[in-house]
Protein backbone atom coordinates (compact mmCIF):
# COMPACT_ATOMS: atom_id res chain seq x y z
CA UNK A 1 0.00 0.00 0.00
CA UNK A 2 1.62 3.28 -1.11
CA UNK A 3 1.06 7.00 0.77
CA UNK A 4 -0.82 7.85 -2.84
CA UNK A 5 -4.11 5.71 -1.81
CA UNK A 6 -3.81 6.47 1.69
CA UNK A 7 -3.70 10.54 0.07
CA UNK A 8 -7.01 9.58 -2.62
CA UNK A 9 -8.91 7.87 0.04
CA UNK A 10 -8.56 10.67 2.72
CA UNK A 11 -8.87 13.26 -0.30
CA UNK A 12 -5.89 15.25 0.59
CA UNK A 13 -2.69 15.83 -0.94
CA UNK A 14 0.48 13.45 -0.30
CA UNK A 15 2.06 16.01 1.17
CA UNK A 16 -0.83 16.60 4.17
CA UNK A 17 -0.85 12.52 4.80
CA UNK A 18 3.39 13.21 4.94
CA UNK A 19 2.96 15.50 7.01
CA UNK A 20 0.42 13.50 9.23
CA UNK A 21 2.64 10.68 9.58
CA UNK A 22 5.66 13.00 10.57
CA UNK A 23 4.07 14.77 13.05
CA UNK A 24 4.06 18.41 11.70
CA UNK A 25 2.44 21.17 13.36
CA UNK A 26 -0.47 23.15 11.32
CA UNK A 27 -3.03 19.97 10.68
CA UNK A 28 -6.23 20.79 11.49
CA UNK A 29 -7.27 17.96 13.72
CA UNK A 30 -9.82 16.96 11.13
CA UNK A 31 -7.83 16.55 8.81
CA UNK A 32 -5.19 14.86 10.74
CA UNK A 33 -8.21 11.86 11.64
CA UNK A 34 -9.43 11.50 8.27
CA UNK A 35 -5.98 10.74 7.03
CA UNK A 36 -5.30 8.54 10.54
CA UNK A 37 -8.56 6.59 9.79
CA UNK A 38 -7.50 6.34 5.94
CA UNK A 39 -4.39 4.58 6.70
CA UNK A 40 -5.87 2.18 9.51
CA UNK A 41 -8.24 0.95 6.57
CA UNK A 42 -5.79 0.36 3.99
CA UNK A 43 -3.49 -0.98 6.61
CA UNK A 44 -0.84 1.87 5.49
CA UNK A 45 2.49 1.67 6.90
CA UNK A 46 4.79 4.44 6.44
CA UNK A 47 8.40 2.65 4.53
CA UNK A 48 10.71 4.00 6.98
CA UNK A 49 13.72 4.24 3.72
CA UNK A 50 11.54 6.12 1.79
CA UNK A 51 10.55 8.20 4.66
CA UNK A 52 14.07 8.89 6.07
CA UNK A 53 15.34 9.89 2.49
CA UNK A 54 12.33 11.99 1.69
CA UNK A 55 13.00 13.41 5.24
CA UNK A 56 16.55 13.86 5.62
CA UNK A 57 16.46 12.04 8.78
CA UNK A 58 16.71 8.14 10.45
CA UNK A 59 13.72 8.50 12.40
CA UNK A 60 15.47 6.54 14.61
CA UNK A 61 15.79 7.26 18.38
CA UNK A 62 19.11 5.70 20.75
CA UNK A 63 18.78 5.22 24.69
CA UNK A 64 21.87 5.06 25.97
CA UNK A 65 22.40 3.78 29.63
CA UNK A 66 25.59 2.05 32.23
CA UNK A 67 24.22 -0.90 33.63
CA UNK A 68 21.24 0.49 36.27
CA UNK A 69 19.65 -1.72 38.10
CA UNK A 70 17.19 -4.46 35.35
CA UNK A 71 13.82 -3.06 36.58
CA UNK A 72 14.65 0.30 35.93
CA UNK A 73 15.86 0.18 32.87
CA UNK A 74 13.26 -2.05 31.45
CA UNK A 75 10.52 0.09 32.49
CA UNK A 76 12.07 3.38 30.87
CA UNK A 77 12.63 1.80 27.76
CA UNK A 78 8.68 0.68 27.72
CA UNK A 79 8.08 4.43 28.11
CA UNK A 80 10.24 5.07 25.19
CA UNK A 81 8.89 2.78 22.52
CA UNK A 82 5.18 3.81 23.47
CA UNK A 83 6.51 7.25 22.46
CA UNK A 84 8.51 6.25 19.82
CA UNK A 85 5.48 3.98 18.63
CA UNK A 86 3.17 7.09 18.35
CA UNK A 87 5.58 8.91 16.31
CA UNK A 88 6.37 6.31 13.82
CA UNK A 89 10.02 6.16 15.23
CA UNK A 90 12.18 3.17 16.03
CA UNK A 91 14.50 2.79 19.22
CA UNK A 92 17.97 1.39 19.35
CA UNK A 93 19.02 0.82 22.61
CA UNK A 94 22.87 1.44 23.28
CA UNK A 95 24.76 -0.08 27.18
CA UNK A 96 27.69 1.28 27.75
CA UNK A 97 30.13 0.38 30.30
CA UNK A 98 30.89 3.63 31.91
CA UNK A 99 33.66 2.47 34.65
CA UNK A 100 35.91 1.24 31.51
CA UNK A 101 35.87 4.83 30.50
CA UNK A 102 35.55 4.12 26.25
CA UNK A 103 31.59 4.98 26.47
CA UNK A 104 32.32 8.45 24.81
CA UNK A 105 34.24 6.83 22.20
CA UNK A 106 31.21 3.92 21.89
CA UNK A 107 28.06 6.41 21.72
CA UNK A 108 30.01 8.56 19.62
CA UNK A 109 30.46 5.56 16.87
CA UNK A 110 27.08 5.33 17.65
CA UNK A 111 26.05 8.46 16.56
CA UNK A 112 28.40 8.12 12.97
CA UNK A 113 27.10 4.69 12.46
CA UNK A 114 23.72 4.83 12.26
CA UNK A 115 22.77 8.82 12.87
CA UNK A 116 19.77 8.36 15.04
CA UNK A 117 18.37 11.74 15.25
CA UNK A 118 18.71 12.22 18.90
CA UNK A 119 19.68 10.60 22.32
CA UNK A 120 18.19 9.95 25.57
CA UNK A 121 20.58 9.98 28.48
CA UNK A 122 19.95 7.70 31.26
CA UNK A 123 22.72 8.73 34.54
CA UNK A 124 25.36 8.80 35.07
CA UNK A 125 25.84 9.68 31.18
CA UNK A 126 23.32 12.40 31.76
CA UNK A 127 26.10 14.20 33.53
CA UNK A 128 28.99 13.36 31.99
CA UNK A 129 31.07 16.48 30.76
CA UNK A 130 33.23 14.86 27.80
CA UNK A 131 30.35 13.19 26.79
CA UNK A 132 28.02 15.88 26.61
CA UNK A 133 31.06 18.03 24.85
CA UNK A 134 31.54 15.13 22.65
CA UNK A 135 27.76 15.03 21.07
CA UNK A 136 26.95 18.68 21.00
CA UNK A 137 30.43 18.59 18.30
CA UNK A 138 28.67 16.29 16.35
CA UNK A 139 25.49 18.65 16.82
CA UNK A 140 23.35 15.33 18.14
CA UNK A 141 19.55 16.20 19.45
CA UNK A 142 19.75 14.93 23.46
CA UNK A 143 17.29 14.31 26.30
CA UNK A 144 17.49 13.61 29.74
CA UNK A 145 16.06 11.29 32.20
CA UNK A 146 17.18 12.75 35.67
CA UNK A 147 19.65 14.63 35.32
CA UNK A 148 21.76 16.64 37.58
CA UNK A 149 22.17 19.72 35.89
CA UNK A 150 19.27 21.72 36.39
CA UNK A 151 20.58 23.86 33.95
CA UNK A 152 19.42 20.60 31.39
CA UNK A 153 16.52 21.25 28.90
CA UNK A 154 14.89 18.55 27.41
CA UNK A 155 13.61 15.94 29.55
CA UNK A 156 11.59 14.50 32.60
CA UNK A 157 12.83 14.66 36.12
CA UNK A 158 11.73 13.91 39.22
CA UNK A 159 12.30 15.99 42.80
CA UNK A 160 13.97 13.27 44.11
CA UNK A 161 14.99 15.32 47.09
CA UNK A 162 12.02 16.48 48.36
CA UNK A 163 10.02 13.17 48.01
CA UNK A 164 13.01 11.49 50.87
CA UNK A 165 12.33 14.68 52.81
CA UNK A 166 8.80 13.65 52.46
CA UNK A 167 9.68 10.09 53.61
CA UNK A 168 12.02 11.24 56.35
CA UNK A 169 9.03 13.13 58.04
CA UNK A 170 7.13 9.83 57.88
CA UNK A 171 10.03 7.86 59.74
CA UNK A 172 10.08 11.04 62.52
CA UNK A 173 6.44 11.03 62.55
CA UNK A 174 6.72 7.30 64.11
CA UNK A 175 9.48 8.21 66.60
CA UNK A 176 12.61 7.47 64.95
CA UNK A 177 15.34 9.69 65.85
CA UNK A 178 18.56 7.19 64.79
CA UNK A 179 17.43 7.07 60.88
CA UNK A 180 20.25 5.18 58.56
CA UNK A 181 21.00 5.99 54.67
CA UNK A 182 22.23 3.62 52.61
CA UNK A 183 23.76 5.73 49.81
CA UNK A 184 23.54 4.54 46.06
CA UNK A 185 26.24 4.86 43.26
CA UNK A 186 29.34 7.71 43.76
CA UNK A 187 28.90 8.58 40.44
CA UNK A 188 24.80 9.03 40.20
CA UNK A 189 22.57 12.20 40.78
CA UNK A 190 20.30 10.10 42.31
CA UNK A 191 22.94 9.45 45.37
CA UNK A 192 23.30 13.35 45.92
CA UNK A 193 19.99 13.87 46.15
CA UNK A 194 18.75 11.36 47.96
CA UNK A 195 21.60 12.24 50.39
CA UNK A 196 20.50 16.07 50.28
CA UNK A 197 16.95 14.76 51.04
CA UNK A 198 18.00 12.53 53.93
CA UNK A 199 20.04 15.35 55.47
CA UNK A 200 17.01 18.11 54.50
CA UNK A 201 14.78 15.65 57.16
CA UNK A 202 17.17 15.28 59.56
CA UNK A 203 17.68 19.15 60.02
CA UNK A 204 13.72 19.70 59.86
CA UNK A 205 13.32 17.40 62.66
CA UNK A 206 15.96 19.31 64.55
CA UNK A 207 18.07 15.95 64.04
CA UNK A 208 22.19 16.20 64.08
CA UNK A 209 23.68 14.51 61.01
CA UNK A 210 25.96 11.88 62.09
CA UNK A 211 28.52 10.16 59.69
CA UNK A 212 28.77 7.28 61.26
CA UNK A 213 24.50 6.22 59.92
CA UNK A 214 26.00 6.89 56.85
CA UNK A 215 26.83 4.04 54.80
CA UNK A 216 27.84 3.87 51.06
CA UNK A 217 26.02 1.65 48.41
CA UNK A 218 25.99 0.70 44.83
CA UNK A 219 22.23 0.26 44.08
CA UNK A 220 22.17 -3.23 45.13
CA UNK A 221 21.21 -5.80 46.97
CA UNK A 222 24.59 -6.85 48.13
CA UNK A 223 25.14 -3.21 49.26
CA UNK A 224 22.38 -3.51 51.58
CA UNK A 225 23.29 -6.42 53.23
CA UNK A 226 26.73 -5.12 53.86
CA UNK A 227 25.36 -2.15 54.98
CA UNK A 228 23.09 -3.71 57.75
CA UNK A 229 26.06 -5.72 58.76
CA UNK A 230 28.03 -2.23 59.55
CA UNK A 231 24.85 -0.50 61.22
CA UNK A 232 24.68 -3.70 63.61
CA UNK A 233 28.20 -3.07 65.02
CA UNK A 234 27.81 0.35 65.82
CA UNK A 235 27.06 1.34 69.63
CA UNK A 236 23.65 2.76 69.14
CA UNK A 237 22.32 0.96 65.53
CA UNK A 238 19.94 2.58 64.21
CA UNK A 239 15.83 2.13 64.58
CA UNK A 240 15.22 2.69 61.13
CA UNK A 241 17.24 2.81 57.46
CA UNK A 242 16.48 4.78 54.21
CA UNK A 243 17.78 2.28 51.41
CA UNK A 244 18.75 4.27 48.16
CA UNK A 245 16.63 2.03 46.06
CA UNK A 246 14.67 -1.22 47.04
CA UNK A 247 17.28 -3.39 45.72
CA UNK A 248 19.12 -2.10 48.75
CA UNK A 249 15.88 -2.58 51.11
CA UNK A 250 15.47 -6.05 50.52
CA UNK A 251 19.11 -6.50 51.32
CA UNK A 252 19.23 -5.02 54.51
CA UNK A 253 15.91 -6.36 55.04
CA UNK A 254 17.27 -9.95 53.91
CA UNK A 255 20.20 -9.27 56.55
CA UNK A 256 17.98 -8.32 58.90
CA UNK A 257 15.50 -11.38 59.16
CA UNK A 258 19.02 -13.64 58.83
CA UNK A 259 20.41 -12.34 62.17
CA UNK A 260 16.53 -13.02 63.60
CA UNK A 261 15.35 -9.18 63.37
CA UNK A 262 11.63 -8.63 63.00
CA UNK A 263 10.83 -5.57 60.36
CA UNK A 264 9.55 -3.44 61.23
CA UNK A 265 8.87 -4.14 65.02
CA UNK A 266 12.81 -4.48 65.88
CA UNK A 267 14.00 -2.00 62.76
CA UNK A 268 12.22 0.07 60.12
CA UNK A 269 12.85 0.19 56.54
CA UNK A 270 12.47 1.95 53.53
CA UNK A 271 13.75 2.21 49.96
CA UNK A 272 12.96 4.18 46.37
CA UNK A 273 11.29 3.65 43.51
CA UNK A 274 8.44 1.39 44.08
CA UNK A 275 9.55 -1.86 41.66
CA UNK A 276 6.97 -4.80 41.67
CA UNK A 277 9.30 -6.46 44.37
CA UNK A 278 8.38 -3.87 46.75
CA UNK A 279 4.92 -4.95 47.00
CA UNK A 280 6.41 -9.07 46.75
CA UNK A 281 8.72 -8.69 49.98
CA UNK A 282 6.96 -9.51 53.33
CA UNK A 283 6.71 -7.24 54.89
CA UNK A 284 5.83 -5.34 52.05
CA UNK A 285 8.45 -2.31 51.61
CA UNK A 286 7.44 1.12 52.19
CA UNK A 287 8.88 3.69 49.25
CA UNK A 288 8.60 6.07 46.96
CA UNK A 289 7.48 5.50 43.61
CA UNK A 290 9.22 7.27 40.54
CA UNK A 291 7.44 6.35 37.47
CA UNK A 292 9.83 5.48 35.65
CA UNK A 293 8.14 4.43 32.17
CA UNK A 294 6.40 7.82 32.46
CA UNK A 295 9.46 9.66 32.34
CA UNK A 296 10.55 7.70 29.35
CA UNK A 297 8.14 8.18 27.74
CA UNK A 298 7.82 11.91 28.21
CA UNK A 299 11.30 12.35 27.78
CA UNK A 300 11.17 10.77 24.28
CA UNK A 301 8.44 13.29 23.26
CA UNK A 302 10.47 15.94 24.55
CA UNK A 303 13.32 15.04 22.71
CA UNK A 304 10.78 14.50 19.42
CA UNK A 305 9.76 17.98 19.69
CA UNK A 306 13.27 19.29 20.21
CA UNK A 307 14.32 17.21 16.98
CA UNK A 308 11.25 18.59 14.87
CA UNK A 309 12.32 22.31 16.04
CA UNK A 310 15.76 23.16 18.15
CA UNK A 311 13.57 25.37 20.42
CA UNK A 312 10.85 23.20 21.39
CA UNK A 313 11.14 20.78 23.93
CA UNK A 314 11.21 21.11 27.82
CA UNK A 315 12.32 19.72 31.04
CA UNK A 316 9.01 17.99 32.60
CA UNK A 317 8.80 17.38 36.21
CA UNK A 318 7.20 14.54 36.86
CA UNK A 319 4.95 14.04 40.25
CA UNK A 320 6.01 11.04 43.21
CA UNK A 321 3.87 9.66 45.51
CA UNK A 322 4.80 7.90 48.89
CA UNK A 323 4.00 4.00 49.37
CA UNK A 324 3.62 3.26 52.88
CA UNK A 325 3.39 -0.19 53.68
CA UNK A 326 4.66 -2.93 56.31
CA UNK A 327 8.22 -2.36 56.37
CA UNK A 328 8.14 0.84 58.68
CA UNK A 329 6.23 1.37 62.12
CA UNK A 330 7.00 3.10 65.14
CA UNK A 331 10.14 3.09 67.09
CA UNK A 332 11.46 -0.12 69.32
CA UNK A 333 11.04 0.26 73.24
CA UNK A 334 12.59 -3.20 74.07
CA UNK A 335 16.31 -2.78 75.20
CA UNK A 336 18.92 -5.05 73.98
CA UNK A 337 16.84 -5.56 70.58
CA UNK A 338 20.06 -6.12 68.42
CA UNK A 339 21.79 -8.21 70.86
């Protein structure tokens, strides 16, 4: 089926049903369903090689990410290809290994191989300085998913910080006073402002920060059982832990039950982003759930608009919601409960 009988059966010119199918502003919506319904009954599909020559572009969209955690990354990318979907686009999606230091070089070939029209950035590569240098040479089209830099354009973000200063207040509100963090990656926004947010509820709770509560992470599981392991020894453990993401959670929570803790009667717990595990762990984890395929998904458009027209395209911030469940309740009055 060719655009020209998709173009006689809508009774518009092949240029309007092009223009349809590329999502160009100045359709009248009319127009733009009686071309949309056209297609549907011929069972048009637009040839993406005569579209990307007639175009001048690849219509072709690359996510490139370092290894977050499977969940995470699996859920942005469903955001992306509903996007991408709408918009008669295709997704490549492009790992990098980001500790060996050659993803500039990688991404970069990337770009010269196959010319996707523009990037989506998934951290740490969001805020990665010769990387960033390295694409705006080659005059690439980027978005963001999180980024640092508030200074960033296109994209969907999340205030991170203020949804732990959120959960903080709900930890306080049940009489903790020795919270825990768990920190995530060195290299990640997400650590830094999950920190900040952590520290921004201590200080509104008229709580002193204290290093020693402070443990680093890596996002995982592992982390978090380590982690519990080092809060145990300490003088005065903690009555509750902040987990950088639930990954970490259910490994201090899996360290916890192993050394015969109860959660959350003997220690409270708590984690970020609200994955389908969170609701699977008993008790169930309380969190705070990023929505993650939304922000692909909006990020993608963003980055769509910005590659139809430099100066469209905007940083969206996206709303959280706390998900308080079993895994936190109020503070331990037996003595010796760690013992």
């Amino acid at each position: 089926m060719r655009i020209e009988a998709v173009a006689r059966a809508a009774g518009v010119s092949m240029k309007t049903v092009s223009r349809v199918f590329n999502h160009e502003p100045n359709v009248r919506p009319e127009t733009r369903a009686k071309v949309e319904a056209a297609a549907k009954a011929l069972n048009y599909r637009p040839n993406p090689s005569a579209r990307s020559l007639a175009g001048h572009r690849s219509y072709l969209i690359a996510l490139a990410y370092d290894n977050p955690p499977g969940h995470y990354i699996m859920d942005l990318m469903s955001g992306v290809v509903d996007a991408c979907e709408t918009a008669h686009y295709s997704m490549m999606m492009r790992p990098v290994d980001y500790d060996s230091h050659s993803h500039v070089d990688v991404i970069a070939e990337c770009v010269g191989q196959y010319a996707p029209d523009g990037i989506l950035l998934v951290p740490p590569l969001t805020d990665d300085a010769a990387l960033l240098a390295r694409l705006a040479e080659a005059g690439t089209r980027l978005a963001f998913v999180s980024p640092l830099d508030a200074q960033a354009r296109v994209g969907a973000r999340m205030d991170e910080r203020a949804a732990v200063r959120e959960l903080m207040a709900h930890l306080v509100a049940l009489g903790h006073r020795r919270i825990a963090h768990v920190k995530g990656r060195r290299d990640h926004g997400a650590t830094e402002w999950r920190l900040a947010g952590y520290r921004d509820g201590l200080r509104a709770a008229g709580l002193a920060y204290d290093k020693s509560l402070v443990i680093p992470g890596e996002f995982s599981f592992e982390s978090g059982s380590a982690a519990l392991q080092a809060l145990l020894a300490l003088d005065a453990p903690p009555t509750a832990i902040f987990a950088a993401n639930d990954d970490t959670a259910a490994g201090v929570m899996h360290a916890a039950l192993a050394r015969g803790l109860r959660v959350p009667d003997d220690l409270s717990v708590c984690g970020f982003d609200d994955q389908p595990m969170a609701r699977q762990l008993w008790p169930s984890l309380t969190t705070v759930r990023q929505p993650v395929a939304a922000m692909g998904r909006i990020a993608t458009e963003q980055l769509l608009l910005s590659i139809r027209d430099a100066s469209a395209g905007t940083m969206v911030e996206v709303p959280y919601a706390l998900s308080l469940r079993d895994s936190t309740g109020p503070v331990p009055t037996r003595a010796g409960r760690r013992r």
